[in-house]
Protein backbone atom coordinates (compact mmCIF):
# COMPACT_ATOMS: atom_id res chain seq x y z
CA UNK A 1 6.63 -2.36 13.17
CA UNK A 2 10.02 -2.04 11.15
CA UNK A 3 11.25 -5.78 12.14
CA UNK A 4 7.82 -7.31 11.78
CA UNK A 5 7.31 -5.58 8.56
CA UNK A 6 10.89 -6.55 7.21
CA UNK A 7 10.20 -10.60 8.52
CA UNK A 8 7.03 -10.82 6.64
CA UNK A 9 7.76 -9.23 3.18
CA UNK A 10 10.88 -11.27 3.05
CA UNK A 11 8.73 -14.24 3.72
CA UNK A 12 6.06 -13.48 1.44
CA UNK A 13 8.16 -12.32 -1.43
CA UNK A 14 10.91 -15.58 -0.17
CA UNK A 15 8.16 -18.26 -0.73
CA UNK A 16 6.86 -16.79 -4.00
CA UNK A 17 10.16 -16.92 -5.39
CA UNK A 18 10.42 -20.49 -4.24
CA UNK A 19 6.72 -21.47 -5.79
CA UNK A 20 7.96 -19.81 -8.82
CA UNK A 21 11.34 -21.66 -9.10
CA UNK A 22 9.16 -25.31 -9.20
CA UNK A 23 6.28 -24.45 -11.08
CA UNK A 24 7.65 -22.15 -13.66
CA UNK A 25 5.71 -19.25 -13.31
CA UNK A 26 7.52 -15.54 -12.50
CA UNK A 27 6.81 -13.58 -9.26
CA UNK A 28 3.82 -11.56 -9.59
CA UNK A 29 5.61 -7.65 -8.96
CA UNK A 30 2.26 -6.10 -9.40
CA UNK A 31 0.55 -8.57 -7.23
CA UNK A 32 2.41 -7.75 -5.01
CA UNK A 33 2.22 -4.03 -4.77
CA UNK A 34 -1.29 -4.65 -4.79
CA UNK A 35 -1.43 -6.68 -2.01
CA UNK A 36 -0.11 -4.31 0.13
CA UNK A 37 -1.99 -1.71 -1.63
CA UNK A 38 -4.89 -3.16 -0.22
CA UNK A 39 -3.72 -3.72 3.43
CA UNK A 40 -2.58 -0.05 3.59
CA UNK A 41 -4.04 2.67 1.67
CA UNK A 42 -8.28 2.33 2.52
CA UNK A 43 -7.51 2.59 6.09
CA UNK A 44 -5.17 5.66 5.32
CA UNK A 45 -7.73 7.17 3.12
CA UNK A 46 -10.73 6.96 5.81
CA UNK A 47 -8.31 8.61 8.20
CA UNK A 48 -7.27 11.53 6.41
CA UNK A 49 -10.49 12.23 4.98
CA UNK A 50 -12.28 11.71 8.49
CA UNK A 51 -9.49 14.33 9.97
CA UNK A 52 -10.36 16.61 6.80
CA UNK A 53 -13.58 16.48 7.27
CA UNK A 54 -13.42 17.67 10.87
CA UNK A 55 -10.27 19.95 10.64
CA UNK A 56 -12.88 22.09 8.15
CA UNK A 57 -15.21 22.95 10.77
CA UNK A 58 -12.81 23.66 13.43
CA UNK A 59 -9.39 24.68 11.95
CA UNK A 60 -8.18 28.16 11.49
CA UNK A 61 -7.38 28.21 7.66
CA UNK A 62 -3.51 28.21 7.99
CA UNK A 63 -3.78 24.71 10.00
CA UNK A 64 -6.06 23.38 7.67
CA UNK A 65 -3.76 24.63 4.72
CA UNK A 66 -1.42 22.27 6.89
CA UNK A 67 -3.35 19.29 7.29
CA UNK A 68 -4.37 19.25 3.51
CA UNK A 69 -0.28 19.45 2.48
CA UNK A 70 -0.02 16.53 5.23
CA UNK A 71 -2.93 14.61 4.07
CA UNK A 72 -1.53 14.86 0.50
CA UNK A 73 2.06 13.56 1.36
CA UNK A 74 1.24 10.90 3.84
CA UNK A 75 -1.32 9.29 0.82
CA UNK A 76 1.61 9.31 -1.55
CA UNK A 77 3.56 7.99 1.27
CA UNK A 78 5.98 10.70 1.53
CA UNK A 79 5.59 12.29 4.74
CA UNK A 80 8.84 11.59 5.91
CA UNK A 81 10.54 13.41 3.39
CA UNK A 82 7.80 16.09 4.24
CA UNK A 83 8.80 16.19 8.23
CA UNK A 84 12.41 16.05 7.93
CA UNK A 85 12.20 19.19 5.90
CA UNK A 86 9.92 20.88 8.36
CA UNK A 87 10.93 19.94 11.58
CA UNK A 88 12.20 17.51 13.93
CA UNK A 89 9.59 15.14 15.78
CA UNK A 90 9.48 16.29 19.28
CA UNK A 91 9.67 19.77 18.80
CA UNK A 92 7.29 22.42 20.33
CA UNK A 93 4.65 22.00 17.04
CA UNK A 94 5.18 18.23 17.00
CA UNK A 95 1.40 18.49 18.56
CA UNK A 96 -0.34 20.70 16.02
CA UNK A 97 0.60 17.58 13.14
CA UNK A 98 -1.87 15.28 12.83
CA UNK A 99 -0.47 13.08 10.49
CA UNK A 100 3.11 13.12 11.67
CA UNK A 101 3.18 9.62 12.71
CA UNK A 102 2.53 8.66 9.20
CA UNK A 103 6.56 9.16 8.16
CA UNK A 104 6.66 5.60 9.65
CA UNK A 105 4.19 4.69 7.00
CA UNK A 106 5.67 6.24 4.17
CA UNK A 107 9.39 4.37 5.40
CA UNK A 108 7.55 1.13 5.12
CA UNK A 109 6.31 1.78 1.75
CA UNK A 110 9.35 2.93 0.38
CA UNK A 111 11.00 -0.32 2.07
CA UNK A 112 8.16 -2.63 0.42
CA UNK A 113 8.80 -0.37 -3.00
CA UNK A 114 12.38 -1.41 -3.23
CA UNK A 115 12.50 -4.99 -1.18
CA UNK A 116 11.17 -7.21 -4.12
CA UNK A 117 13.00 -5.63 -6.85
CA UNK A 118 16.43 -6.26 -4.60
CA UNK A 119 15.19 -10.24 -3.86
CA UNK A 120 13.81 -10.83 -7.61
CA UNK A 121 17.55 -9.20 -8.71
CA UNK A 122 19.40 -11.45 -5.92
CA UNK A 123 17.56 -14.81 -6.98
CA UNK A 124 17.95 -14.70 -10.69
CA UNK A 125 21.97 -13.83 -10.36
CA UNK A 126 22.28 -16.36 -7.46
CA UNK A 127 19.12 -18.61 -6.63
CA UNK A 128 18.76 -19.47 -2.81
CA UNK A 129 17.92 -18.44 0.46
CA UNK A 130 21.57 -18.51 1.55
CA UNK A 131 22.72 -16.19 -1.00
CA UNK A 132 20.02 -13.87 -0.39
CA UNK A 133 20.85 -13.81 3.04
CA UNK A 134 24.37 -13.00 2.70
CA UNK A 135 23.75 -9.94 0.77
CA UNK A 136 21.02 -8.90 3.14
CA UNK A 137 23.64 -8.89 5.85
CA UNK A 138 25.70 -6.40 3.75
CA UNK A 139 22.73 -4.17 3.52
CA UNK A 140 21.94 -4.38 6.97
CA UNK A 141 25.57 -3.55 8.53
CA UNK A 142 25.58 -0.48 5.42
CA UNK A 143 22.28 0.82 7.10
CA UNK A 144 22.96 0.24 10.28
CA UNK A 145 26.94 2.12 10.06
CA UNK A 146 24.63 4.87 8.49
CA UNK A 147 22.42 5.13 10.63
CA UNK A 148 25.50 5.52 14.27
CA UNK A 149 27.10 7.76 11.78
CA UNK A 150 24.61 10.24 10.75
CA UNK A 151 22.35 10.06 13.76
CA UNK A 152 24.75 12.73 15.55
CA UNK A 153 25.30 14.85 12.82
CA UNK A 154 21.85 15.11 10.66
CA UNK A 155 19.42 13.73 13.32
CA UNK A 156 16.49 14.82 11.58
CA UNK A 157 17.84 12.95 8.43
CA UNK A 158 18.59 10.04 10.15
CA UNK A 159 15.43 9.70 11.94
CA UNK A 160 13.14 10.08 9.20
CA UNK A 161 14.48 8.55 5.64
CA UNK A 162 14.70 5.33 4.36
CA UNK A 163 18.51 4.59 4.18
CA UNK A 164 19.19 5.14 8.05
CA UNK A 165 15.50 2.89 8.89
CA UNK A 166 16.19 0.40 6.43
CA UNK A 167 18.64 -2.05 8.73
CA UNK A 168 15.60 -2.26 10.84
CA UNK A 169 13.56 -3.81 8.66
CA UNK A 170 16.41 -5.52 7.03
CA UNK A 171 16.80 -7.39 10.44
CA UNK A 172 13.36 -8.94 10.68
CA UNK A 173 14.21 -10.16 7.21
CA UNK A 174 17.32 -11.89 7.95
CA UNK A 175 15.33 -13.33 10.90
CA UNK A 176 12.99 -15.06 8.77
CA UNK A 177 15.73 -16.44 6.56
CA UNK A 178 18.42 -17.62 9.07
CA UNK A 179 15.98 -18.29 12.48
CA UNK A 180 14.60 -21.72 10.98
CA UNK A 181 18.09 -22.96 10.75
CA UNK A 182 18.58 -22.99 14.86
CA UNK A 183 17.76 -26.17 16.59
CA UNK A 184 16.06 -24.49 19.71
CA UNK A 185 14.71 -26.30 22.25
CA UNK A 186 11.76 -25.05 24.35
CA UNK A 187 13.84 -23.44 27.30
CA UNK A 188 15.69 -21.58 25.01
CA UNK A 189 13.04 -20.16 23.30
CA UNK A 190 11.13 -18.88 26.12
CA UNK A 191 14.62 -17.49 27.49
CA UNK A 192 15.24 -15.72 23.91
CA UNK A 193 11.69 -14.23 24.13
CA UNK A 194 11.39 -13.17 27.78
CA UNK A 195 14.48 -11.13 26.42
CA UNK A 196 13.17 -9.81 23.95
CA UNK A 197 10.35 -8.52 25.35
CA UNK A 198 12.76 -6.92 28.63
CA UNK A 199 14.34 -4.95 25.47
CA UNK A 200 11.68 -3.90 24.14
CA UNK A 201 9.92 -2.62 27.01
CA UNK A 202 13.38 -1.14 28.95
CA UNK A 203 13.74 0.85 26.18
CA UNK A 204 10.39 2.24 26.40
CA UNK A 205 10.76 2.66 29.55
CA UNK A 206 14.52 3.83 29.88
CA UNK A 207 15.55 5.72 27.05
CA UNK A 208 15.76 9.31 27.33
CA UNK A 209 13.35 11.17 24.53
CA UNK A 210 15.98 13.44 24.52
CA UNK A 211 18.63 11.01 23.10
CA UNK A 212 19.72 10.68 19.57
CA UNK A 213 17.83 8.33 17.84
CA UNK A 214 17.90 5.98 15.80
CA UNK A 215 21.75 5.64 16.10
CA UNK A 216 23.60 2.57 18.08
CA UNK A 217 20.55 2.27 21.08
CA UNK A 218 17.63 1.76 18.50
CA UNK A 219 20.00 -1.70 18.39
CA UNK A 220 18.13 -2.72 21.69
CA UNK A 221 14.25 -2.19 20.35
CA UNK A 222 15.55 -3.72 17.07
CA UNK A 223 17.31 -6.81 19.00
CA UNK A 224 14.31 -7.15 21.40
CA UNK A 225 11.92 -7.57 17.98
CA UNK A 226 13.81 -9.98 16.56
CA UNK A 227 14.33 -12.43 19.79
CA UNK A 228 10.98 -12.57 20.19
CA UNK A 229 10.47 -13.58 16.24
CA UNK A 230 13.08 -16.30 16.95
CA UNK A 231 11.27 -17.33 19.83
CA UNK A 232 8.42 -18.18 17.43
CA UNK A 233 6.48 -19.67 20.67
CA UNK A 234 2.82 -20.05 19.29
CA UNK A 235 1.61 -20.85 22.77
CA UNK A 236 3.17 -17.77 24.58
CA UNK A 237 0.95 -16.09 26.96
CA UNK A 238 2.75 -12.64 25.54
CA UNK A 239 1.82 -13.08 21.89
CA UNK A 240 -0.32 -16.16 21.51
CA UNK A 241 -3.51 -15.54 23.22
CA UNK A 242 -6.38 -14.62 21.81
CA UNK A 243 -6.00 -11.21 23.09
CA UNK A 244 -2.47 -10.65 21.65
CA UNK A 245 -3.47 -11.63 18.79
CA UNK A 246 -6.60 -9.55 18.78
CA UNK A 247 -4.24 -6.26 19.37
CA UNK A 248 -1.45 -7.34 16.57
CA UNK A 249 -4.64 -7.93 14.02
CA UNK A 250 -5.67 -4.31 15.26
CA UNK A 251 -2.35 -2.73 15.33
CA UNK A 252 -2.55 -0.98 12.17
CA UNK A 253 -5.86 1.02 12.52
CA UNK A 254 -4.56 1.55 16.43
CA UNK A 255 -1.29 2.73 14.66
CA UNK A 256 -2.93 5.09 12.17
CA UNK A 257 -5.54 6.80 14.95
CA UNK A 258 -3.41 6.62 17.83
CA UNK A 259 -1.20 10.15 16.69
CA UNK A 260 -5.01 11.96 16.31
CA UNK A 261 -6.20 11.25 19.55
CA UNK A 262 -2.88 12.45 21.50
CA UNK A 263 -2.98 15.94 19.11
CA UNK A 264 -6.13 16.06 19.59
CA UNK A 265 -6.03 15.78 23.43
CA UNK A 266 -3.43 18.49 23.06
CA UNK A 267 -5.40 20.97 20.81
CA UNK A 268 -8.12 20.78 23.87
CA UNK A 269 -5.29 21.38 26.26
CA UNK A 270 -5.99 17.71 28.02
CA UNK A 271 -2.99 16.27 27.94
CA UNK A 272 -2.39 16.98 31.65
CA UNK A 273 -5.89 15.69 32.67
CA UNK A 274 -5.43 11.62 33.29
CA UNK A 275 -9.09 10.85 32.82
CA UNK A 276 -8.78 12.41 29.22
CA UNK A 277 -5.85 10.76 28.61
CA UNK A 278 -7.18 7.23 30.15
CA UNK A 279 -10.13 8.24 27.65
CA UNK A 280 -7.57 8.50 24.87
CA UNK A 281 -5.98 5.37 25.51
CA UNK A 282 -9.44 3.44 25.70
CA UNK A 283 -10.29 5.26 22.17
């Protein structure tokens, strides 16, 4: 979510900076706050008012004290700050939070916050995609030296704020604004994206829970995103059928209900019972 998220702000806020250089007009800030505003916060809203709803008839009062906090902070899209003051994300409670994968959320929104005043700042003091990429490198080795070096002494900080997550999203940027300029021929994409995806799903499959993260092996995830964005093969039977593109048009309202259904498997004390969980996965 990071990479793809950093790729296509870049690109939208990129191209209307390039409109806006030939026709004379300024990029549209509120526009583009809007925009997003629109993608994001109605699907939000319906969640946390759904799980509000519900948490009142079933919730001992101290939970739903909880939830409302949660609700609160996740709308004003900061719940990571909220988490990394309460508690780390696989703890023993990590189960009894129904919003908690919404930190993610609130990372991306602080990204989106700041990415277009950085761009609109770069391209008035030095017009161009290759400047702007050049000083989105610096970012991204700043974040990313952050990130290895406070992973193993503030994990919790690490994992959850914006400064240590922002290389991530930083990389899909640079992607979109350096990927164009390599001459690949077909072989090589569909080498460059078959390794993408073995990153991404070795280390789903590999990496211990238990390891610090994000730190130097959230590199592999982050790597594996971005091959497969420099791929770019629109005919790919991983990301161009209909299917594929089906789930990645879906991905946001599976996103925002897929933390509910696993806490709420666990508050029935189902999580142990495959057909529930197969039921969970189908919801």
């Amino acid at each position: 979510f990071f990479v793809i998220s950093g790729f296509l702000m870049t690109g939208i806020i990129t191209n209307s900076l390039d409109r806006s250089s030939w026709s004379g007009k300024s990029f549209f800030l509120l526009g583009f706050y809007l925009a997003r505003a629109r993608r994001i916060v109605p699907a939000l809203a319906v969640l946390c008012a759904v799980l509000l709803a519900l948490g009142w008839f079933v919730m001992p009062t101290p939970d739903y004290r909880q939830l409302g906090q949660h609700a609160a902070t996740a709308l004003a899209f900061l719940s990571n700050v909220k988490f990394w003051r309460e508690a780390g994300y696989f703890d023993a409670t990590s189960h009894e939070k129904w919003l908690l994968h919404t930190w993610s959320l609130s990372v991306e929104w602080q990204f989106y916050l700041i990415l277009p005043l950085v761009l609109v700042l770069l391209w008035r003091l030095w017009p161009g995609r290759r400047a702007m990429a050049g000083w989105l490198v610096v970012g991204f080795v700043a974040s990313l030296v952050l990130s290895i070096v406070v992973t193993p002494l503030r994990p919790t900080a690490a994992f959850y704020l914006l400064p240590t997550r922002a290389w991530e999203m930083l990389a899909g940027g640079l992607v979109f604004l350096l990927a164009d300029r390599l001459p690949l021929v077909a072989i090589w994409r569909r080498v460059l994206e078959l390794a993408g995806f073995a990153l991404i799903l070795g280390s789903s499959a590999f990496i211990d829970p238990a390891a610090q993260w994000p730190g130097w092996l959230a590199l592999l995830p982050v790597l594996g995103a971005t091959l497969v964005l420099t791929a770019a093969r629109q005919g790919s039977l991983w990301t161009g059928t209909r299917v594929a593109q089906w789930l990645g048009n879906a991905s946001y309202s599976i996103y925002l209900w897929h933390w509910p259904v696993v806490v709420g498997l666990a508050y029935a004390e189902w999580l142990d019972e495959p057909p529930a969980v197969l039921a969970g996965l189908l919801a």
